[in-house]
N, C-alpha and C. Protein backbone atom coordinates (compact mmCIF):
# COMPACT_ATOMS: atom_id res chain seq x y z
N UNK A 1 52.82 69.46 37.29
CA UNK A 1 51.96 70.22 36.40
C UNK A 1 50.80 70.87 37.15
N UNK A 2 50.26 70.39 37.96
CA UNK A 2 49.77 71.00 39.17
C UNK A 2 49.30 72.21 39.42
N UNK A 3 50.44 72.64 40.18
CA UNK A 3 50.18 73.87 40.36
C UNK A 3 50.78 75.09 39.13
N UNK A 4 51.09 74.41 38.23
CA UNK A 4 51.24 75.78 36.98
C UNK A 4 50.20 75.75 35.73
N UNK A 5 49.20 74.21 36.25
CA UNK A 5 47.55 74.40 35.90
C UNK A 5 46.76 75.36 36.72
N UNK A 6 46.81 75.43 37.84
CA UNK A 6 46.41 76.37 38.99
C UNK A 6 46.66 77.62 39.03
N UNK A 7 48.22 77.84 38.23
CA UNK A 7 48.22 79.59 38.42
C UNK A 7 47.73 80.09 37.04
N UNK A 8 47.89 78.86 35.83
CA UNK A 8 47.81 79.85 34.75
C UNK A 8 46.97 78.09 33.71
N UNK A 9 45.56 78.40 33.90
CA UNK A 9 44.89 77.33 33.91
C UNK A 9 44.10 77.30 31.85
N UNK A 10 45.14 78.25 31.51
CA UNK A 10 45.14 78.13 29.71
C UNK A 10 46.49 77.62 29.67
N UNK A 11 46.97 77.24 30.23
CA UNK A 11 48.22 76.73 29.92
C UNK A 11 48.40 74.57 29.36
N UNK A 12 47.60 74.86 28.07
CA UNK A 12 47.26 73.72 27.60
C UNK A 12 48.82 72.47 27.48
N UNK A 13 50.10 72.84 27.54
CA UNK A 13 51.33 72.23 27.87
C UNK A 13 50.92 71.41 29.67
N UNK A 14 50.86 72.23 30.20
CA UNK A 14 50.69 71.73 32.20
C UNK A 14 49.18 71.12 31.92
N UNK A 15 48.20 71.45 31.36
CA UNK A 15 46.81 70.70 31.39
C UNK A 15 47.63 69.01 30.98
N UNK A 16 47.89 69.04 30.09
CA UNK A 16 47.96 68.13 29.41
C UNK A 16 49.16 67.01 29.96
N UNK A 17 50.02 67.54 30.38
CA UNK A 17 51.04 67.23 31.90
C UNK A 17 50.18 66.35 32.83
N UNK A 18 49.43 67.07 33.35
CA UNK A 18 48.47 66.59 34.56
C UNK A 18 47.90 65.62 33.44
N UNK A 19 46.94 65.67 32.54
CA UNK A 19 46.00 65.01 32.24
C UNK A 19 47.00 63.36 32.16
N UNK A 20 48.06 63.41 31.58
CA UNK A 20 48.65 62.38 31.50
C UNK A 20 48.97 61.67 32.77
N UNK A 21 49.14 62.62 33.91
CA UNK A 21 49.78 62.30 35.55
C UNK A 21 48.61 61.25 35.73
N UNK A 22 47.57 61.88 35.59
CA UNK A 22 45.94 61.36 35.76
C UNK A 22 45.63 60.19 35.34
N UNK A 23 46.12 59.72 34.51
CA UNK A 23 46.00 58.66 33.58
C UNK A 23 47.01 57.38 34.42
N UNK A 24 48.08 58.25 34.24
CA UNK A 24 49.24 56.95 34.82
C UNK A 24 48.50 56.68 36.08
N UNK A 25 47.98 57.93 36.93
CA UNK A 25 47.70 57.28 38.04
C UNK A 25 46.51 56.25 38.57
N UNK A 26 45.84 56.58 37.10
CA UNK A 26 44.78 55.55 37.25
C UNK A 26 45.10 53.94 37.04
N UNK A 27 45.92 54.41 35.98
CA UNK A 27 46.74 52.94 35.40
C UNK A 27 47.51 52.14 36.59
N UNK A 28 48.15 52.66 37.54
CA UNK A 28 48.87 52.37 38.73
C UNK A 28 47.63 51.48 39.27
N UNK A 29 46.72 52.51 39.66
CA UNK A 29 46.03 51.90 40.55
C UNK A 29 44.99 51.15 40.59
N UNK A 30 44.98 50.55 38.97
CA UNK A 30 44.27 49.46 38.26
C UNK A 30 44.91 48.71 38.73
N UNK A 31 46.56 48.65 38.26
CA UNK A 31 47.00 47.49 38.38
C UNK A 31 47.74 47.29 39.71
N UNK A 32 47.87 47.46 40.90
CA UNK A 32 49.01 47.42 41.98
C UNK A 32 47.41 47.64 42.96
N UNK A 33 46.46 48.21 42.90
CA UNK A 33 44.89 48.50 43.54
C UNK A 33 45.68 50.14 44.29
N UNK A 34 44.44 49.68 46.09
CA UNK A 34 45.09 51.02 46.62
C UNK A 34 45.08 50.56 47.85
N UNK A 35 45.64 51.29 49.18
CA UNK A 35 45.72 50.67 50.25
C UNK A 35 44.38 51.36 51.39
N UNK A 36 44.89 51.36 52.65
CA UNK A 36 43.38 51.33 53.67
C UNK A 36 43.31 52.91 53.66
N UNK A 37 44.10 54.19 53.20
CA UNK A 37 42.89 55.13 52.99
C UNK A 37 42.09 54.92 52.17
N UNK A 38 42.07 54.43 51.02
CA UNK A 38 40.73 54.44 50.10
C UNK A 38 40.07 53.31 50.65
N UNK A 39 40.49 52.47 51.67
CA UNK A 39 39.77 51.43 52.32
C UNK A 39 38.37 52.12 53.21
N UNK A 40 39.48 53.28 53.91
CA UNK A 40 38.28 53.51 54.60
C UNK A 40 38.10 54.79 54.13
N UNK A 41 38.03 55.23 53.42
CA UNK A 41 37.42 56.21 52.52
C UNK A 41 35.99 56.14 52.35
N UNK A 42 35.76 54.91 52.17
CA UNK A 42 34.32 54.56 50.93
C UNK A 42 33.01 54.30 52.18
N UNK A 43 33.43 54.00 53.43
CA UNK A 43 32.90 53.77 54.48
C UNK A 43 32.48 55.53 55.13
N UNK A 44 33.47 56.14 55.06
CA UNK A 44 33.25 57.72 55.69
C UNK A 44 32.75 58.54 54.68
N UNK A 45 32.94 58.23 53.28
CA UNK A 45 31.76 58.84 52.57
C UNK A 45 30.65 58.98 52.80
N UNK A 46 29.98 57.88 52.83
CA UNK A 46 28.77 57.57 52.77
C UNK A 46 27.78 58.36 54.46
N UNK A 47 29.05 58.73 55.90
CA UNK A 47 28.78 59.44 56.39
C UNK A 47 28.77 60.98 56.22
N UNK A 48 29.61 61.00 55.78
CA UNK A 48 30.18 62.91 55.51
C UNK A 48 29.49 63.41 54.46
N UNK A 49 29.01 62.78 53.13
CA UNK A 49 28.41 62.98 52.13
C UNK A 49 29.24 64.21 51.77
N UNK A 50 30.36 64.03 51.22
CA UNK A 50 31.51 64.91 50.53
C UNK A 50 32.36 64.29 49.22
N UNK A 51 32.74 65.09 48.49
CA UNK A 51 33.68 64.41 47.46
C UNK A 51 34.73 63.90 47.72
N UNK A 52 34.90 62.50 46.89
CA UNK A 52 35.86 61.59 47.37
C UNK A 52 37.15 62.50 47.69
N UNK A 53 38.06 63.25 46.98
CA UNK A 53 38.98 64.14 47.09
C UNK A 53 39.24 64.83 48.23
N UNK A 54 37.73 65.64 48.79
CA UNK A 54 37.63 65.86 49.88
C UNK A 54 37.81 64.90 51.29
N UNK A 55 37.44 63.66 51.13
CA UNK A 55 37.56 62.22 52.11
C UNK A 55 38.79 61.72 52.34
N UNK A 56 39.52 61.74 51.15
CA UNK A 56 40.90 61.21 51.25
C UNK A 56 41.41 62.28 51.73
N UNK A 57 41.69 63.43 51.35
CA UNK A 57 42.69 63.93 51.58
C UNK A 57 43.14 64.25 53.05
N UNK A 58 42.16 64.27 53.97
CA UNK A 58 42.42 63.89 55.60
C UNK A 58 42.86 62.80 55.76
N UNK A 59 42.05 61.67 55.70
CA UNK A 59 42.16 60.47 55.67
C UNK A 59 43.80 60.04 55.08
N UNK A 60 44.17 60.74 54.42
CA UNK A 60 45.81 60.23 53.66
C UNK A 60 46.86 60.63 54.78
N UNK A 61 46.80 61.72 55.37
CA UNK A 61 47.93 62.11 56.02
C UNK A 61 47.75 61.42 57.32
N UNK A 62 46.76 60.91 57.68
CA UNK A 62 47.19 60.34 58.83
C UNK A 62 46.99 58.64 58.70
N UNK A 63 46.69 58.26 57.79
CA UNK A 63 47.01 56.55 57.38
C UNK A 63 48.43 56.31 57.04
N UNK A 64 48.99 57.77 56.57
CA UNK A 64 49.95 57.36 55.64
C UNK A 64 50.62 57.84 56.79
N UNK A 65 51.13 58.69 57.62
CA UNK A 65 52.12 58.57 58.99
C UNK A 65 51.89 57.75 60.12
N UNK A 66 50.78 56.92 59.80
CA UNK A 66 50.34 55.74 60.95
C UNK A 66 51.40 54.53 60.46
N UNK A 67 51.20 54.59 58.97
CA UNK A 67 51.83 53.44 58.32
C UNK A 67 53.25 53.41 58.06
N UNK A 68 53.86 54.34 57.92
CA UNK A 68 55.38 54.95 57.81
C UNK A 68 56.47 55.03 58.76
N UNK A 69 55.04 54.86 60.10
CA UNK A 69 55.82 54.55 61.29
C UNK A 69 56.44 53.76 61.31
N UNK A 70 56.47 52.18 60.76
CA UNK A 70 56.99 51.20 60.75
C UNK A 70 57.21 50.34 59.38
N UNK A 71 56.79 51.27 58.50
CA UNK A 71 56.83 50.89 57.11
C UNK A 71 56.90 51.93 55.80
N UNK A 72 58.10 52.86 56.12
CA UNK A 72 58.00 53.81 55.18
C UNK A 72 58.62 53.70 53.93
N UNK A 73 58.94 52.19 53.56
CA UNK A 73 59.79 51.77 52.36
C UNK A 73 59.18 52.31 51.20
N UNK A 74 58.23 51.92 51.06
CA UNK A 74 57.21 52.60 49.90
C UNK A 74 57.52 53.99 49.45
N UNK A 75 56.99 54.58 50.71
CA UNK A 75 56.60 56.30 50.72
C UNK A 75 58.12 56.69 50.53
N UNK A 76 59.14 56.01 50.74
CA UNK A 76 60.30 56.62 50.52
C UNK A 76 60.87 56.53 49.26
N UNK A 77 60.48 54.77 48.59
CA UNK A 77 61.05 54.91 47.32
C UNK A 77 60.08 55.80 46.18
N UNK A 78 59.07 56.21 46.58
CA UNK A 78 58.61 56.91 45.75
C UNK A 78 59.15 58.39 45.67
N UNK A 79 58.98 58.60 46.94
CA UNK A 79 59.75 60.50 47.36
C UNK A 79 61.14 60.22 46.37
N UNK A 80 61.78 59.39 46.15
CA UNK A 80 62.87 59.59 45.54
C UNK A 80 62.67 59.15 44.39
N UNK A 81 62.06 58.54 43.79
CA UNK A 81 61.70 58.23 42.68
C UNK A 81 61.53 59.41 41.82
N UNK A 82 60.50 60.35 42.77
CA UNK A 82 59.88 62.16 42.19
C UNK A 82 60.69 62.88 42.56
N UNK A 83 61.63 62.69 42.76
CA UNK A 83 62.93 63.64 43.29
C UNK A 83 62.35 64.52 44.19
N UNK A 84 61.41 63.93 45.37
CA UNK A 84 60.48 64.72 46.29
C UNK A 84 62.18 65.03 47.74
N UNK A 85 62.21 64.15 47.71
CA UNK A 85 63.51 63.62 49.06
C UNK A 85 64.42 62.66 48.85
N UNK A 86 65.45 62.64 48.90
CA UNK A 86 66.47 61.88 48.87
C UNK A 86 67.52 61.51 50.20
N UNK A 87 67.53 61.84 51.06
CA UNK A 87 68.57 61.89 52.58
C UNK A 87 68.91 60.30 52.45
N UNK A 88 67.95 59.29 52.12
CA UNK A 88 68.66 58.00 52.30
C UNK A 88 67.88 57.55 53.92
N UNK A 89 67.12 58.69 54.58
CA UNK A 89 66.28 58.30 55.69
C UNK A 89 65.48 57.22 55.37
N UNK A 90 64.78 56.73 55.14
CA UNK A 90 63.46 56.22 54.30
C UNK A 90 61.85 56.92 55.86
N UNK A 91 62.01 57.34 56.96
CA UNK A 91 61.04 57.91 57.57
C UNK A 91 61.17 59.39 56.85
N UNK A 92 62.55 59.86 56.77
CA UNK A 92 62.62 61.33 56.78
C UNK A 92 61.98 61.56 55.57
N UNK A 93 61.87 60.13 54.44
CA UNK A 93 61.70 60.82 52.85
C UNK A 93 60.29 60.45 52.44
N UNK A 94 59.84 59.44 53.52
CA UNK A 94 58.59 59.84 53.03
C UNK A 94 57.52 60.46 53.90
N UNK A 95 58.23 60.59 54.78
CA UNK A 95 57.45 62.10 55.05
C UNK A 95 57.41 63.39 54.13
N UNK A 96 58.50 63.52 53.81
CA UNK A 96 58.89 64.67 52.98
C UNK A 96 57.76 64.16 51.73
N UNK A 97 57.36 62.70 51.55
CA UNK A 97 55.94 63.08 50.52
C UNK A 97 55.10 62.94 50.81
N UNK A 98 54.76 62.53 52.18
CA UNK A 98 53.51 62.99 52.82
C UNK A 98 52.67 64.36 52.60
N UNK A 99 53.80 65.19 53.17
CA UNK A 99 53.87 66.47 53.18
C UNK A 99 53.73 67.49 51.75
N UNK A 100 54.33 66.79 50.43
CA UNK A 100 54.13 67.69 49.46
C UNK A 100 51.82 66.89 49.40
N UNK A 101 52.23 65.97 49.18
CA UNK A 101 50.77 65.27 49.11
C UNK A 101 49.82 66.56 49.45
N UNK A 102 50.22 66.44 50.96
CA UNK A 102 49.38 67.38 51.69
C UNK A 102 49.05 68.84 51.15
N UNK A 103 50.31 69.10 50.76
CA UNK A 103 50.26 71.02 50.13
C UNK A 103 49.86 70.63 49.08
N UNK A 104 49.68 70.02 48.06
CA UNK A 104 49.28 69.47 46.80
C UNK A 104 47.63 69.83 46.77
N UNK A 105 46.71 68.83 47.54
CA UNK A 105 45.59 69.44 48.71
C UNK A 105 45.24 70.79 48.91
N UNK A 106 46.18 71.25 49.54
CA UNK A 106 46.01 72.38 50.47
C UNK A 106 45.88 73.67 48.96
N UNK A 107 46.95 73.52 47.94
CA UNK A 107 46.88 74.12 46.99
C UNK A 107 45.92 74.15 45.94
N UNK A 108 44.97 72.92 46.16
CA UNK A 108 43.92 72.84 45.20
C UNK A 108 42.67 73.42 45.41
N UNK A 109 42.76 73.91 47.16
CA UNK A 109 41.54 74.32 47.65
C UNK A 109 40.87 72.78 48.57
N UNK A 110 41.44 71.63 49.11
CA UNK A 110 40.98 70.64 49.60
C UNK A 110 41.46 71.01 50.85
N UNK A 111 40.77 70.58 52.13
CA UNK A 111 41.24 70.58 53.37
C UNK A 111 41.77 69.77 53.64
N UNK A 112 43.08 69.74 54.55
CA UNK A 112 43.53 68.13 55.16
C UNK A 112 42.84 67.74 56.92
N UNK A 113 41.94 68.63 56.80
CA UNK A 113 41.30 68.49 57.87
C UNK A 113 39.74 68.52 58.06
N UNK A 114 38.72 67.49 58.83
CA UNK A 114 38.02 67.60 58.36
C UNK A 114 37.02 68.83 59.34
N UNK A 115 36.55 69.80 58.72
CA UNK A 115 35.19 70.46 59.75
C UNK A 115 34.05 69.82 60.40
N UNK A 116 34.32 69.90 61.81
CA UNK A 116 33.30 69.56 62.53
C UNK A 116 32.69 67.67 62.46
N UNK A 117 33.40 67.17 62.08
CA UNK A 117 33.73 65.60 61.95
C UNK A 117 33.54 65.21 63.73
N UNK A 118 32.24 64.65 63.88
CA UNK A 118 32.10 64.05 65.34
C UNK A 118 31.16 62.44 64.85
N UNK A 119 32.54 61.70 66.04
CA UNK A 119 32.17 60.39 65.76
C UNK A 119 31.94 60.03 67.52
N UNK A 120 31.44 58.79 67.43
CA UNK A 120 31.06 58.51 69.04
C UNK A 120 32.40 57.25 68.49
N UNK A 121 32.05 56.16 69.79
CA UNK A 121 33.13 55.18 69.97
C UNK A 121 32.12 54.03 68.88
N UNK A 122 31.07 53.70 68.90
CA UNK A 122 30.24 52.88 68.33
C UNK A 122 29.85 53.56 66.52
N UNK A 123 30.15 54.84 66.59
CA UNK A 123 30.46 55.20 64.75
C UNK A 123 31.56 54.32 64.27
N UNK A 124 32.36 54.88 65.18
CA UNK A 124 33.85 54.35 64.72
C UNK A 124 34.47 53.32 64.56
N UNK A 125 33.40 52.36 65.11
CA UNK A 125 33.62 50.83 65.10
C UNK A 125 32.66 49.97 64.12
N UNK A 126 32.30 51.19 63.63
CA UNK A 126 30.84 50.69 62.75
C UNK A 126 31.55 50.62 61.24
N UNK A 127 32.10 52.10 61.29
CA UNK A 127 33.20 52.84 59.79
C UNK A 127 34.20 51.58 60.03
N UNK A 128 35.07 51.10 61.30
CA UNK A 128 36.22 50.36 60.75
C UNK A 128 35.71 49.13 60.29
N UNK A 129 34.50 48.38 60.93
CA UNK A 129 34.03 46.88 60.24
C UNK A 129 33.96 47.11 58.68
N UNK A 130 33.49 48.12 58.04
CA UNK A 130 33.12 48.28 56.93
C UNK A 130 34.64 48.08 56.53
N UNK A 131 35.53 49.17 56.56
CA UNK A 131 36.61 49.71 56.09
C UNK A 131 37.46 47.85 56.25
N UNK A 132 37.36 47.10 57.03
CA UNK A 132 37.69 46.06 56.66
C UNK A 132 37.18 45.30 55.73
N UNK A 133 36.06 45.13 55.13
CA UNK A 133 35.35 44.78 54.15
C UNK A 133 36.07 44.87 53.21
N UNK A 134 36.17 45.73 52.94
CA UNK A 134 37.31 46.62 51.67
C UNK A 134 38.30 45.64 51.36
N UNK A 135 38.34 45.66 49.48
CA UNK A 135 39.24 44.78 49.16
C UNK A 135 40.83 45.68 49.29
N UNK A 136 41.24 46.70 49.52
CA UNK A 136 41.85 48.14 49.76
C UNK A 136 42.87 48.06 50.97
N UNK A 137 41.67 47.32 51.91
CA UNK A 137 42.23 48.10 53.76
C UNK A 137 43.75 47.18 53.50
N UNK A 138 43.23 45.73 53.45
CA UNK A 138 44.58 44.47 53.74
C UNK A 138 45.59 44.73 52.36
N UNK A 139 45.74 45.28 51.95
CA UNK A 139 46.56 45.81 50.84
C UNK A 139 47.93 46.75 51.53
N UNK A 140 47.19 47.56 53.03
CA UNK A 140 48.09 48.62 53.24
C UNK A 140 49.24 47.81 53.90
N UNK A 141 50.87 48.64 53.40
CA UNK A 141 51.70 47.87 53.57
C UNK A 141 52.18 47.82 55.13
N UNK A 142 51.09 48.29 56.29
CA UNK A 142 51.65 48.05 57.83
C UNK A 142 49.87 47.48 57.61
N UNK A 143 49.51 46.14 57.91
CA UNK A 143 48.61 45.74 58.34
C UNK A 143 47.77 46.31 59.51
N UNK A 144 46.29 46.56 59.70
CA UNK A 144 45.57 47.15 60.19
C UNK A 144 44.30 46.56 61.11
N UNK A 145 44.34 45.95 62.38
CA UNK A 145 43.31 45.60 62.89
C UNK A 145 42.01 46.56 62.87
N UNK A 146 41.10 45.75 62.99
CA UNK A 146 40.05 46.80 63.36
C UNK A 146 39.76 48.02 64.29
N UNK A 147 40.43 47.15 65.57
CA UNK A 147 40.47 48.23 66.73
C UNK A 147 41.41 49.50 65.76
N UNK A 148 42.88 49.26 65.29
CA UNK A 148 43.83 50.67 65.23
C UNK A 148 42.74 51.32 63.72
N UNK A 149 42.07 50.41 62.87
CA UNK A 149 41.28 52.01 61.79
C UNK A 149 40.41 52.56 63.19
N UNK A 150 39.29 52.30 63.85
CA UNK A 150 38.61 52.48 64.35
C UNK A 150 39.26 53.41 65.18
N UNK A 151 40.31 53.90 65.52
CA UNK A 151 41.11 54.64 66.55
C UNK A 151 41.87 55.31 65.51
N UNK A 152 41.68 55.49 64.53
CA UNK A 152 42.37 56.14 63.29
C UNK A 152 41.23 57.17 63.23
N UNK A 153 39.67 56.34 62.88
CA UNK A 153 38.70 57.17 62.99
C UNK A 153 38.36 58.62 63.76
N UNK A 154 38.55 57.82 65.23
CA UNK A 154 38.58 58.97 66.05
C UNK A 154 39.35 60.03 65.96
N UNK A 155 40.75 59.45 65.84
CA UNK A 155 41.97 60.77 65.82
C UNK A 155 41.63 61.72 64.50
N UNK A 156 40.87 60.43 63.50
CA UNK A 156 40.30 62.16 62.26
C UNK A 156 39.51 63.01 63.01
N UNK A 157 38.45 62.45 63.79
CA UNK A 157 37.26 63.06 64.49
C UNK A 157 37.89 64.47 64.95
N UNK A 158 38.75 63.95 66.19
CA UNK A 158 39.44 64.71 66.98
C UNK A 158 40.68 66.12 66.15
N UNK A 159 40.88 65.29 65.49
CA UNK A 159 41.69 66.65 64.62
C UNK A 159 41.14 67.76 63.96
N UNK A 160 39.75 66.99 63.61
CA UNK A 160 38.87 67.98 63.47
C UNK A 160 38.57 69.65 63.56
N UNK A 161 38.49 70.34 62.99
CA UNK A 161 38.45 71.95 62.95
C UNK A 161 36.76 71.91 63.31
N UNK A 162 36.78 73.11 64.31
CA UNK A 162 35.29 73.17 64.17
C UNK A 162 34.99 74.73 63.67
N UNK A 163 33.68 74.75 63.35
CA UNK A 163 33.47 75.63 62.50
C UNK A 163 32.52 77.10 63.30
């Protein structure tokens, strides 16, 4: 519903589509919580001073292909669940919803990248202690030492667009 709120945004049928998407997804994530991007989400807010939407949505594509590396069961039964991918890969399919995720983002007007994002080695170790705090981080389904968010950190840093 998405993007046919986006092209044609009187279209009270797709509002109401989404509004419900919105709902379930809150309901999901009442009950099941969320994993270490919104872990360390709440920690890089409070640096970037940006909307949450804006925080995750970097933050997702590269937690979620950090984690898929070795644990893409999830991301796959969902891609097929949304009839996003089906191959029977479980890397190939949830990438394939990585990737709509991402254009999802990209289509709303959110960056998946962040501008001008500079962290030293001692930010980044500061953001991952926090981001362990988080009742969120130990939730994600490839477990996460401090050192690999903290080196997660950087590689956002580094991917960084500058302006």
């Amino acid at each position: 519903a998405f993007p046919r709120v986006l092209a044609d945004p009187a279209n009270l049928a797709a509002r109401s589509e989404m509004q419900m998407g919105s709902y379930l997804a809150g309901t999901a994530i009442g009950m099941c919580k969320v994993d270490a991007v919104h872990g360390m989400c709440t920690p890089l807010e409070s640096r970037v001073h940006m909307a949450h939407a804006q925080v995750l949505a970097p933050l997702f594509g590269l937690v979620a292909r950090y984690t898929v590396q070795s644990h893409p069961e999830r991301y796959a039964l969902a891609a097929r669940a949304l009839q996003v991918s089906s191959t029977g890969d479980d890397q190939q399919d949830a990438l394939a919803l990585i990737e709509l995720v991402e254009s999802m983002a990209v289509l709303g007007g959110i960056s998946i990248r962040f501008t001008d994002l500079t962290l030293s080695d001692a930010d980044a170790e500061q953001l991952a202690r926090h981001a362990q705090q988080s009742a969120s981080t130990p939730l994600n389904p490839r477990p996460l030492s401090t050192q690999e968010i903290q080196s997660l950190y950087l590689e956002l840093a580094k991917q960084s667009t500058p302006t």
